[in-house]
PDB file of N, CA and C in Angstrom:
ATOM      1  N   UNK A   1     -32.597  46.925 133.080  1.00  0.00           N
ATOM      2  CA  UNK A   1     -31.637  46.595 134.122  1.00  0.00           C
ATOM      3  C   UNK A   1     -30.344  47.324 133.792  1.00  0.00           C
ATOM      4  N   UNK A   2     -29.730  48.145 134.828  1.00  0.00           N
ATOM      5  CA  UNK A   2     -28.666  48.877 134.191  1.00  0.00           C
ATOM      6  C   UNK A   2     -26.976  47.596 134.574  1.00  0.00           C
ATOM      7  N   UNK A   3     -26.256  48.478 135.233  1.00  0.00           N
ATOM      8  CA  UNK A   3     -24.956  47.892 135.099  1.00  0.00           C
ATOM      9  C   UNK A   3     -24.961  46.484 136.443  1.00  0.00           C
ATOM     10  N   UNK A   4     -24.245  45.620 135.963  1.00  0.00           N
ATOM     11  CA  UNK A   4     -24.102  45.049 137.392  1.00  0.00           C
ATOM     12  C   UNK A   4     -22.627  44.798 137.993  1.00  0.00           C
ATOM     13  N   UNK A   5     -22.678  44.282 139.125  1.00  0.00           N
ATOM     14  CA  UNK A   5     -20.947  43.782 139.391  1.00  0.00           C
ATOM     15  C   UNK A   5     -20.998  42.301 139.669  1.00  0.00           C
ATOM     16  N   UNK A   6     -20.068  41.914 138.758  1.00  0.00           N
ATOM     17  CA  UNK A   6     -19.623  40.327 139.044  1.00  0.00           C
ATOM     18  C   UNK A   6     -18.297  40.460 139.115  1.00  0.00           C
ATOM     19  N   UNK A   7     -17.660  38.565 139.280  1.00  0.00           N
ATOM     20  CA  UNK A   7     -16.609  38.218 139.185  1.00  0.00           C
ATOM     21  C   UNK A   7     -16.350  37.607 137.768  1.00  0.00           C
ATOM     22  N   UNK A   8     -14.821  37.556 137.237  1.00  0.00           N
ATOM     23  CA  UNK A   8     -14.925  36.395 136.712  1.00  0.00           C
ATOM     24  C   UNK A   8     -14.214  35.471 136.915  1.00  0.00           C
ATOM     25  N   UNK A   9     -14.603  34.333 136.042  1.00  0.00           N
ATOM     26  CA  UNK A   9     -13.860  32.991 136.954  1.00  0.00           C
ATOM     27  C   UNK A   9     -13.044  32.597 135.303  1.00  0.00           C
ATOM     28  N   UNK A  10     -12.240  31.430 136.105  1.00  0.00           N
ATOM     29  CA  UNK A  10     -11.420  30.537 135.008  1.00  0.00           C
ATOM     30  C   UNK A  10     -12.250  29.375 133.866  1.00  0.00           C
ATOM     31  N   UNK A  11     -12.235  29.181 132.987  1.00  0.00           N
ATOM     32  CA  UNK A  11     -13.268  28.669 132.197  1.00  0.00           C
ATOM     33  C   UNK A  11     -12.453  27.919 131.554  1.00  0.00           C
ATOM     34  N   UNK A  12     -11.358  26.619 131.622  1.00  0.00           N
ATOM     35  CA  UNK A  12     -10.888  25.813 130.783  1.00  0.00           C
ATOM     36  C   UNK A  12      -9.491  26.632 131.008  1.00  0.00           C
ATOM     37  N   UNK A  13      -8.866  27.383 129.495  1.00  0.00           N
ATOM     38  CA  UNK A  13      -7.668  27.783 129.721  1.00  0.00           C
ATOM     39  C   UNK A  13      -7.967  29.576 129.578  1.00  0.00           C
ATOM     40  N   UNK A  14      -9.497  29.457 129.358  1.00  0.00           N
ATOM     41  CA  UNK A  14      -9.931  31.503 129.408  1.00  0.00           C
ATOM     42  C   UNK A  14     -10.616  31.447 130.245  1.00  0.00           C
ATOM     43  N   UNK A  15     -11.077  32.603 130.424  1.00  0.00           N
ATOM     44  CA  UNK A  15     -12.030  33.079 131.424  1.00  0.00           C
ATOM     45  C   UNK A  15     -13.099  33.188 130.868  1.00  0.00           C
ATOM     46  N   UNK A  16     -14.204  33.163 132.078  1.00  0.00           N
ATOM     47  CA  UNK A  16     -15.414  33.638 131.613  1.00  0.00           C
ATOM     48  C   UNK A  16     -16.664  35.027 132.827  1.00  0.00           C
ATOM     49  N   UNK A  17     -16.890  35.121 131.930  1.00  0.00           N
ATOM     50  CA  UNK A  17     -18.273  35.964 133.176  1.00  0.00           C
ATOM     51  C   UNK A  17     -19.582  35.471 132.826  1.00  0.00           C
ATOM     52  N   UNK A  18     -20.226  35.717 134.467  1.00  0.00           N
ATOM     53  CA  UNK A  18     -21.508  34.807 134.426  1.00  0.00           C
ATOM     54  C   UNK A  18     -22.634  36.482 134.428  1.00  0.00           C
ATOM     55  N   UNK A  19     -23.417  35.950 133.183  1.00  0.00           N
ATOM     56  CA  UNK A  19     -24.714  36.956 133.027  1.00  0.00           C
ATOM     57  C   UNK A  19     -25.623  36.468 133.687  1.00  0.00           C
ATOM     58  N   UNK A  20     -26.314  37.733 134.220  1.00  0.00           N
ATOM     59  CA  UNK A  20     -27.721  37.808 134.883  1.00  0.00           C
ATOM     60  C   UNK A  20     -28.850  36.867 134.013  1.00  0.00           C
ATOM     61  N   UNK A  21     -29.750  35.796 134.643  1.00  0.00           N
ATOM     62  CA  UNK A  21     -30.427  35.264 133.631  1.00  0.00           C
ATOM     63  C   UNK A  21     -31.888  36.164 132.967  1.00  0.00           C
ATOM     64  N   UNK A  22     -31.939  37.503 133.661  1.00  0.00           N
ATOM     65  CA  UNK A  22     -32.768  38.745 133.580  1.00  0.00           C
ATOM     66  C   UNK A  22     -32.793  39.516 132.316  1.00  0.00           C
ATOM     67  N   UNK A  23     -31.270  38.673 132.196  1.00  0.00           N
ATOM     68  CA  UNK A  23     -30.728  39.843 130.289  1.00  0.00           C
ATOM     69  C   UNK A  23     -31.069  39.218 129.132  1.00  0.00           C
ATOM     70  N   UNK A  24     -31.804  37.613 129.237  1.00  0.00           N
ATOM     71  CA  UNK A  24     -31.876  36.920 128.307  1.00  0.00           C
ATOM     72  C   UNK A  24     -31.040  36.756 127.391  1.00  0.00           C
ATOM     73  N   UNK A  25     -29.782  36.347 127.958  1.00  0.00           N
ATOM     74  CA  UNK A  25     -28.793  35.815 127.423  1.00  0.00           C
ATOM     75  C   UNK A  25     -28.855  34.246 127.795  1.00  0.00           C
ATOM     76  N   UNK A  26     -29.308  33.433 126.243  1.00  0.00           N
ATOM     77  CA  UNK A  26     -28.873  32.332 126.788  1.00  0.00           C
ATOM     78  C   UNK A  26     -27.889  31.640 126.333  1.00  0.00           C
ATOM     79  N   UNK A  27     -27.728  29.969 126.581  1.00  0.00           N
ATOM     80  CA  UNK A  27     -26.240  29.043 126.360  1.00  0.00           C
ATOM     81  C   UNK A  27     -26.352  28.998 125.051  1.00  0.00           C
ATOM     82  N   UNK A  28     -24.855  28.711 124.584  1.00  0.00           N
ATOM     83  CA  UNK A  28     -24.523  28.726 123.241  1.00  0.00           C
ATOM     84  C   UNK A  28     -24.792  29.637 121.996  1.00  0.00           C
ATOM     85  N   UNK A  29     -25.135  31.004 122.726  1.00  0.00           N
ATOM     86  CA  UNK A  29     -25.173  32.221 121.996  1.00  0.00           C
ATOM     87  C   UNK A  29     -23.439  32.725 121.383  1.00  0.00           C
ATOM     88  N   UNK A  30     -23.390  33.435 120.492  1.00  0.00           N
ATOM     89  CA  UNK A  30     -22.622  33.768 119.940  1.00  0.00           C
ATOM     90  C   UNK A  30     -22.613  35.319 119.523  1.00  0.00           C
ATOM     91  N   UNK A  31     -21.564  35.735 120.379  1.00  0.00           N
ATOM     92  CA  UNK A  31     -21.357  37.357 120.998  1.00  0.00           C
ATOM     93  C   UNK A  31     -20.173  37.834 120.566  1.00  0.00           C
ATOM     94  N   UNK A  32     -20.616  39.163 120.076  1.00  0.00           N
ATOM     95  CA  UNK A  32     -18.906  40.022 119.910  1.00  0.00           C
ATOM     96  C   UNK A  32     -18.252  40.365 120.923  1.00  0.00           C
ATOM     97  N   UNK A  33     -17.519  40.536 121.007  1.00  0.00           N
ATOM     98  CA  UNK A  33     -16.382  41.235 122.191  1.00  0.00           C
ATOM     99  C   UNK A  33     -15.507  42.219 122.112  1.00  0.00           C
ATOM    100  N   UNK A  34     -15.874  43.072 122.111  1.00  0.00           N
ATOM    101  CA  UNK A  34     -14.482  44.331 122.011  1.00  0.00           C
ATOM    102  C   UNK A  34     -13.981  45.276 122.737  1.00  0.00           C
ATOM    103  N   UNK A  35     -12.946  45.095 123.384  1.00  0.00           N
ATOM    104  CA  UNK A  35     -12.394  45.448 124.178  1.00  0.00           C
ATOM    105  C   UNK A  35     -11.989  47.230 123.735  1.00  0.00           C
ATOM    106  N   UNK A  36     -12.265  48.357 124.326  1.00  0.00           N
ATOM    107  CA  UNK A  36     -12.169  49.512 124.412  1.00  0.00           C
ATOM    108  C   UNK A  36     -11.860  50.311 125.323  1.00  0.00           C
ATOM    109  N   UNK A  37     -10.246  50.615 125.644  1.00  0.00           N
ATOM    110  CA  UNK A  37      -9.103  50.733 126.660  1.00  0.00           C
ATOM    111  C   UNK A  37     -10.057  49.918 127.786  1.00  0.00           C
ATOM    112  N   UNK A  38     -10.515  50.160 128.894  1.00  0.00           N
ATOM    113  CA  UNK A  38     -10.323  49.525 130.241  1.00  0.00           C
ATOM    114  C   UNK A  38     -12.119  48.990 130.321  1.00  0.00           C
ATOM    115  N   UNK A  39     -12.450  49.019 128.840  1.00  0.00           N
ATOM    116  CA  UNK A  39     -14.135  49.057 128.828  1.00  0.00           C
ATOM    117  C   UNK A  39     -13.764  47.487 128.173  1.00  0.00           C
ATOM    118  N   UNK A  40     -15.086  46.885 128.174  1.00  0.00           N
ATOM    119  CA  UNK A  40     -15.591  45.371 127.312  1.00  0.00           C
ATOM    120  C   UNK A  40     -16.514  45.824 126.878  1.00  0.00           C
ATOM    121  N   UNK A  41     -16.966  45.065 125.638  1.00  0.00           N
ATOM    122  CA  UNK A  41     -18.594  45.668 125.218  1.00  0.00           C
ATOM    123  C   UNK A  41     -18.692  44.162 124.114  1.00  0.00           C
ATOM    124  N   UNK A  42     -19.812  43.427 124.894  1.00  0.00           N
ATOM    125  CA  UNK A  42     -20.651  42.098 124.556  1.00  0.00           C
ATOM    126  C   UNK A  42     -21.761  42.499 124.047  1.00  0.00           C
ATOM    127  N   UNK A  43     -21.404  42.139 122.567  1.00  0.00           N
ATOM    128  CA  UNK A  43     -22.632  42.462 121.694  1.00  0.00           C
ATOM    129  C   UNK A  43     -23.544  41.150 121.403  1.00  0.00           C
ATOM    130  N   UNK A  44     -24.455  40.928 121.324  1.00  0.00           N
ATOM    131  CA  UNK A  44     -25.429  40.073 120.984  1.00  0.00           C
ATOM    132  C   UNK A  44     -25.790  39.866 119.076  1.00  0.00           C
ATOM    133  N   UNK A  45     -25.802  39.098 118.510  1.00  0.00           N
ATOM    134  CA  UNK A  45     -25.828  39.847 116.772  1.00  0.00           C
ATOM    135  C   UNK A  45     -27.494  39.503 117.432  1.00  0.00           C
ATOM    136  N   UNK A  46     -27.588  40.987 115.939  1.00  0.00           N
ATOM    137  CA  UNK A  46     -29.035  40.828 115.868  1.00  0.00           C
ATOM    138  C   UNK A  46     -29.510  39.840 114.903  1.00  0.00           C
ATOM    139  N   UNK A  47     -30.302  39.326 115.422  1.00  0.00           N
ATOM    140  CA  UNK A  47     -30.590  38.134 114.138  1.00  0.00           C
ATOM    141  C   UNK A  47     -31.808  38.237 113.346  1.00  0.00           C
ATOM    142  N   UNK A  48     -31.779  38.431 112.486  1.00  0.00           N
ATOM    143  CA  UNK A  48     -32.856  38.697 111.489  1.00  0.00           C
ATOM    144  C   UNK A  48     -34.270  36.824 111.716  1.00  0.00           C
ATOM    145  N   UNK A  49     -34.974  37.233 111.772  1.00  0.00           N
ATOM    146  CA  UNK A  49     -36.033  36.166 111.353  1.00  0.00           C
ATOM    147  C   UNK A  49     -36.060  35.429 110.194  1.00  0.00           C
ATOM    148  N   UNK A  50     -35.991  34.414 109.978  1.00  0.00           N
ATOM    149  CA  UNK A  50     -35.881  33.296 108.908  1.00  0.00           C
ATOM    150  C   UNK A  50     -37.268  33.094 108.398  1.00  0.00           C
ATOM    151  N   UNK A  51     -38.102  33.990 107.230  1.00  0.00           N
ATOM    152  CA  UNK A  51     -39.303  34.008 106.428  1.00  0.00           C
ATOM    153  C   UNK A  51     -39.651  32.030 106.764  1.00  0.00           C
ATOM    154  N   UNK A  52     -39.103  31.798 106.419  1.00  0.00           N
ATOM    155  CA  UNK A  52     -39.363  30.160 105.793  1.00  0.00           C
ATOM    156  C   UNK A  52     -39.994  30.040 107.511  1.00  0.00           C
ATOM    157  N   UNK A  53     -38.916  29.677 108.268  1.00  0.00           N
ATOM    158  CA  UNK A  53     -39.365  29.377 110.027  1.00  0.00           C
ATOM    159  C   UNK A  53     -40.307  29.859 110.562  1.00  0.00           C
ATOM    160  N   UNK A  54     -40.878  30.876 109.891  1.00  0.00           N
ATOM    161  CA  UNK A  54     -41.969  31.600 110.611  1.00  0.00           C
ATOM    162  C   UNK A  54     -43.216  31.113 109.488  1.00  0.00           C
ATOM    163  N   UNK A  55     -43.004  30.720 108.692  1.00  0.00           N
ATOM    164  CA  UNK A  55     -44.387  29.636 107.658  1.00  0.00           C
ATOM    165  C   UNK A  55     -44.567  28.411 108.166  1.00  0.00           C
ATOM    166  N   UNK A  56     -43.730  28.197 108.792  1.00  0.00           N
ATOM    167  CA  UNK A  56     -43.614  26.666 108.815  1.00  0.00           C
ATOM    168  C   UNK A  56     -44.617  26.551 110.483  1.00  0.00           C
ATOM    169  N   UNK A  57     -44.122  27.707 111.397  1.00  0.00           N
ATOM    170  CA  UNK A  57     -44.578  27.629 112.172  1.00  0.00           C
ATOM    171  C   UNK A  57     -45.970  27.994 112.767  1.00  0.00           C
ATOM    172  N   UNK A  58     -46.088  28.881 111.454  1.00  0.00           N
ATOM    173  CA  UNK A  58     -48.115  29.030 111.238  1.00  0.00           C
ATOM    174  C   UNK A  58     -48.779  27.913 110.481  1.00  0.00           C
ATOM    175  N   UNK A  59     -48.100  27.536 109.614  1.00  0.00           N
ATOM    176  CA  UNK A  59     -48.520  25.895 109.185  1.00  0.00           C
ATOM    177  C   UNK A  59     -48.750  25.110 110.314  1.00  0.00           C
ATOM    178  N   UNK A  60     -47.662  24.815 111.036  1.00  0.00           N
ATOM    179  CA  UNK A  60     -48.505  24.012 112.567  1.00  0.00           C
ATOM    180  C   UNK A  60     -49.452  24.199 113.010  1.00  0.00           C
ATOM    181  N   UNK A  61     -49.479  25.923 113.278  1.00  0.00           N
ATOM    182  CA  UNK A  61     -50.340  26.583 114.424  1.00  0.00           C
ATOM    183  C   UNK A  61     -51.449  26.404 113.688  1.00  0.00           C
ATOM    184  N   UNK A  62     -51.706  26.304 112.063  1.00  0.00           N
ATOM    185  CA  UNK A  62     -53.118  26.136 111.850  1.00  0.00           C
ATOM    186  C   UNK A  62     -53.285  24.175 111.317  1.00  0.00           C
ATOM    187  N   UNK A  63     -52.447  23.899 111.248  1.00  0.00           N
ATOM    188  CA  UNK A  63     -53.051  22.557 111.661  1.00  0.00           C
ATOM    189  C   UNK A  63     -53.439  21.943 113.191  1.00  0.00           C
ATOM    190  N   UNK A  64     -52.575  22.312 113.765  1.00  0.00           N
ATOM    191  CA  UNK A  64     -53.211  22.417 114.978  1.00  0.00           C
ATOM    192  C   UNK A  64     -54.766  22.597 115.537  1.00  0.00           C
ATOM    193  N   UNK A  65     -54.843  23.709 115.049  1.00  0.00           N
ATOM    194  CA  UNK A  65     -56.465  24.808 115.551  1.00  0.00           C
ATOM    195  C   UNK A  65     -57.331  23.627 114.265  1.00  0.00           C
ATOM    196  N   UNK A  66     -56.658  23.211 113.465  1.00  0.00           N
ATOM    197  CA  UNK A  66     -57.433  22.304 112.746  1.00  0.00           C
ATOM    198  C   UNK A  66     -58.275  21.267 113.135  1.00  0.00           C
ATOM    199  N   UNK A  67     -57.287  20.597 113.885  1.00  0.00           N
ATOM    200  CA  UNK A  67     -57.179  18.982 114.393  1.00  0.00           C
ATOM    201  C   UNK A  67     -58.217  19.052 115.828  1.00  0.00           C
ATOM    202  N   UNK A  68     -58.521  20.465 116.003  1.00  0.00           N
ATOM    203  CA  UNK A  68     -59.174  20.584 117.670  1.00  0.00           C
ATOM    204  C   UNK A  68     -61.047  20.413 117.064  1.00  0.00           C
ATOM    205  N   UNK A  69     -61.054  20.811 115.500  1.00  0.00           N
ATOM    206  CA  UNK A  69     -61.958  20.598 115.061  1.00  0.00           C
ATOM    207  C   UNK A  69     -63.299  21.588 115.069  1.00  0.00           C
ATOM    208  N   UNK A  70     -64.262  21.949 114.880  1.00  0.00           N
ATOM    209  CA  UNK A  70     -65.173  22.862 115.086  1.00  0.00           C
ATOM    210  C   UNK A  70     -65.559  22.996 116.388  1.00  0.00           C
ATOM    211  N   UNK A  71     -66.266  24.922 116.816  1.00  0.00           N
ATOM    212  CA  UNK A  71     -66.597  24.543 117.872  1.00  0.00           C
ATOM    213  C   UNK A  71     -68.590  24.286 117.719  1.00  0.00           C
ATOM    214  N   UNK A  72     -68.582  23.395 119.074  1.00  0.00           N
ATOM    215  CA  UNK A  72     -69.449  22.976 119.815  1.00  0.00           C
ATOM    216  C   UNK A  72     -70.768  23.765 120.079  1.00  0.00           C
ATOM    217  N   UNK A  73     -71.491  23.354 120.237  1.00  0.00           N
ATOM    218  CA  UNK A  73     -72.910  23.759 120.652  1.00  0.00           C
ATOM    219  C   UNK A  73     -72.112  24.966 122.173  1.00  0.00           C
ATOM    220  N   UNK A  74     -72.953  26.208 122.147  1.00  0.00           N
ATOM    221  CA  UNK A  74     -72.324  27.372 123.228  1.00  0.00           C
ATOM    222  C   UNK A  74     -73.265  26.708 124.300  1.00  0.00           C
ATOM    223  N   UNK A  75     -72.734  26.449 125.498  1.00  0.00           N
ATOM    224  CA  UNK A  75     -73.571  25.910 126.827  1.00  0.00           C
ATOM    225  C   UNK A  75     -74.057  27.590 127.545  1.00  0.00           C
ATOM    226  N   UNK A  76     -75.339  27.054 127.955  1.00  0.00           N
ATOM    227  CA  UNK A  76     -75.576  28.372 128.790  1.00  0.00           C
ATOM    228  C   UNK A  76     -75.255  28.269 129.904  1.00  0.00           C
ATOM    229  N   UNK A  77     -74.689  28.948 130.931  1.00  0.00           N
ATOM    230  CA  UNK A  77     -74.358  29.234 132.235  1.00  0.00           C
ATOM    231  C   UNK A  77     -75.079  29.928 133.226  1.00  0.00           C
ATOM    232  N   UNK A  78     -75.225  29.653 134.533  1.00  0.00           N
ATOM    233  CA  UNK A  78     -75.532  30.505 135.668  1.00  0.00           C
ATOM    234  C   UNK A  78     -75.158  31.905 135.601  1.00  0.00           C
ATOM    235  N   UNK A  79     -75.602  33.147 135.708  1.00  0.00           N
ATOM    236  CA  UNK A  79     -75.007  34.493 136.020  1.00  0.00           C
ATOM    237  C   UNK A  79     -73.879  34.039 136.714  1.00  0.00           C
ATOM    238  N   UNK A  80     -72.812  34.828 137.263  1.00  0.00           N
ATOM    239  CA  UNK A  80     -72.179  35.120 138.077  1.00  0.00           C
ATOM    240  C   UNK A  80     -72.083  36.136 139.107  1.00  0.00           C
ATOM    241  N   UNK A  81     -72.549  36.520 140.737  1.00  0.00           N
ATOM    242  CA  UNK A  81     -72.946  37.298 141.095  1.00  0.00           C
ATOM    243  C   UNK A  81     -71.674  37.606 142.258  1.00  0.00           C
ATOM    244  N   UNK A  82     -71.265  38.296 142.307  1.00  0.00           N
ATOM    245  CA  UNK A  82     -70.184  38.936 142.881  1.00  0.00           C
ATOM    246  C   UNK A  82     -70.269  39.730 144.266  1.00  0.00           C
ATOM    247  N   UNK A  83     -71.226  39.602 145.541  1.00  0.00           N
ATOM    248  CA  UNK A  83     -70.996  40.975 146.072  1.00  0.00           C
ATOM    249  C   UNK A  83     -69.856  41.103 146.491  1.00  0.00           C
ATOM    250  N   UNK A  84     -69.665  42.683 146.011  1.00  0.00           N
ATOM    251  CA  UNK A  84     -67.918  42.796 147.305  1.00  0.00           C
ATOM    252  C   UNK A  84     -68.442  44.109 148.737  1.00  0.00           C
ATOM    253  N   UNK A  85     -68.074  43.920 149.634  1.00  0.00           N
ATOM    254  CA  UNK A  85     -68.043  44.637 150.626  1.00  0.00           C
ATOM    255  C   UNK A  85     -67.811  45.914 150.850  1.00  0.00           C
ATOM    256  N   UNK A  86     -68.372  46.682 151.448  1.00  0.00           N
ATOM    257  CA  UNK A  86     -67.752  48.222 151.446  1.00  0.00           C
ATOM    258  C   UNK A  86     -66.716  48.401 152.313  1.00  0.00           C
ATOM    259  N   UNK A  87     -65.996  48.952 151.396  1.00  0.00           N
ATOM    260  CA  UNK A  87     -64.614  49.019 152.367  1.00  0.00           C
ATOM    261  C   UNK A  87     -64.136  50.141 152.283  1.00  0.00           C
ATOM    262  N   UNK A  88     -64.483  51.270 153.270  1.00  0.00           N
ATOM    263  CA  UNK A  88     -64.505  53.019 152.908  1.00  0.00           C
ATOM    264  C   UNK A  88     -62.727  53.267 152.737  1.00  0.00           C
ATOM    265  N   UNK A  89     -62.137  54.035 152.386  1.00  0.00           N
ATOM    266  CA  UNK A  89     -61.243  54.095 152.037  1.00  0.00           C
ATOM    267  C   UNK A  89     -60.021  53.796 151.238  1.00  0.00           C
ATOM    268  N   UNK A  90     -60.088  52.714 150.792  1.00  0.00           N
ATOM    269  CA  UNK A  90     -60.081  51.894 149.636  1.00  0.00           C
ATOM    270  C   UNK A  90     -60.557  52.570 148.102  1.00  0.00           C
ATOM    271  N   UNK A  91     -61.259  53.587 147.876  1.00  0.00           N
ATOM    272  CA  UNK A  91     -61.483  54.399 146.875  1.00  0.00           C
ATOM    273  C   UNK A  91     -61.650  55.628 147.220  1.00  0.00           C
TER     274      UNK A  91
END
């Protein structure tokens, strides 16, 4: 998504501008700001991944897949038979 045009509005005793929710910017993020003569430039920090948060969260994911337990006897099924129509032009 390149540039856009907004307004901004009054926000308490500063101002603020409202982002596109497209940019995945969300609430209570914490952004640089630096103003460069008649330019702004809203930086996002990059945030590194937390080793520990990402164990913790495959620890779930395999207790989880745990708790669902083995699978089951495989059921056999009907074919599935599809005709589709000729429809000249279309390919």
């Amino acid at each position: 998504m390149g540039a856009i045009t907004t307004k901004t509005f009054k926000s308490g005793d500063g101002v603020a501008v409202m982002l596109p929710p497209e940019w995945g910017v969300g609430p209570d993020l914490t952004v640089s700001v630096e103003q460069d003569g008649a330019m702004l430039h809203i930086r996002a920090p990059v945030v590194e991944p937390d080793p520990e948060e990402g164990r913790r969260k495959l620890r779930e994911l395999v207790a989880a897949l745990e708790a669902l337990g083995p699978v089951g006897e495989i059921q056999d099924r009907e074919e599935i038979r599809i005709e589709f129509p000729d429809r000249p032009g279309l390919y």
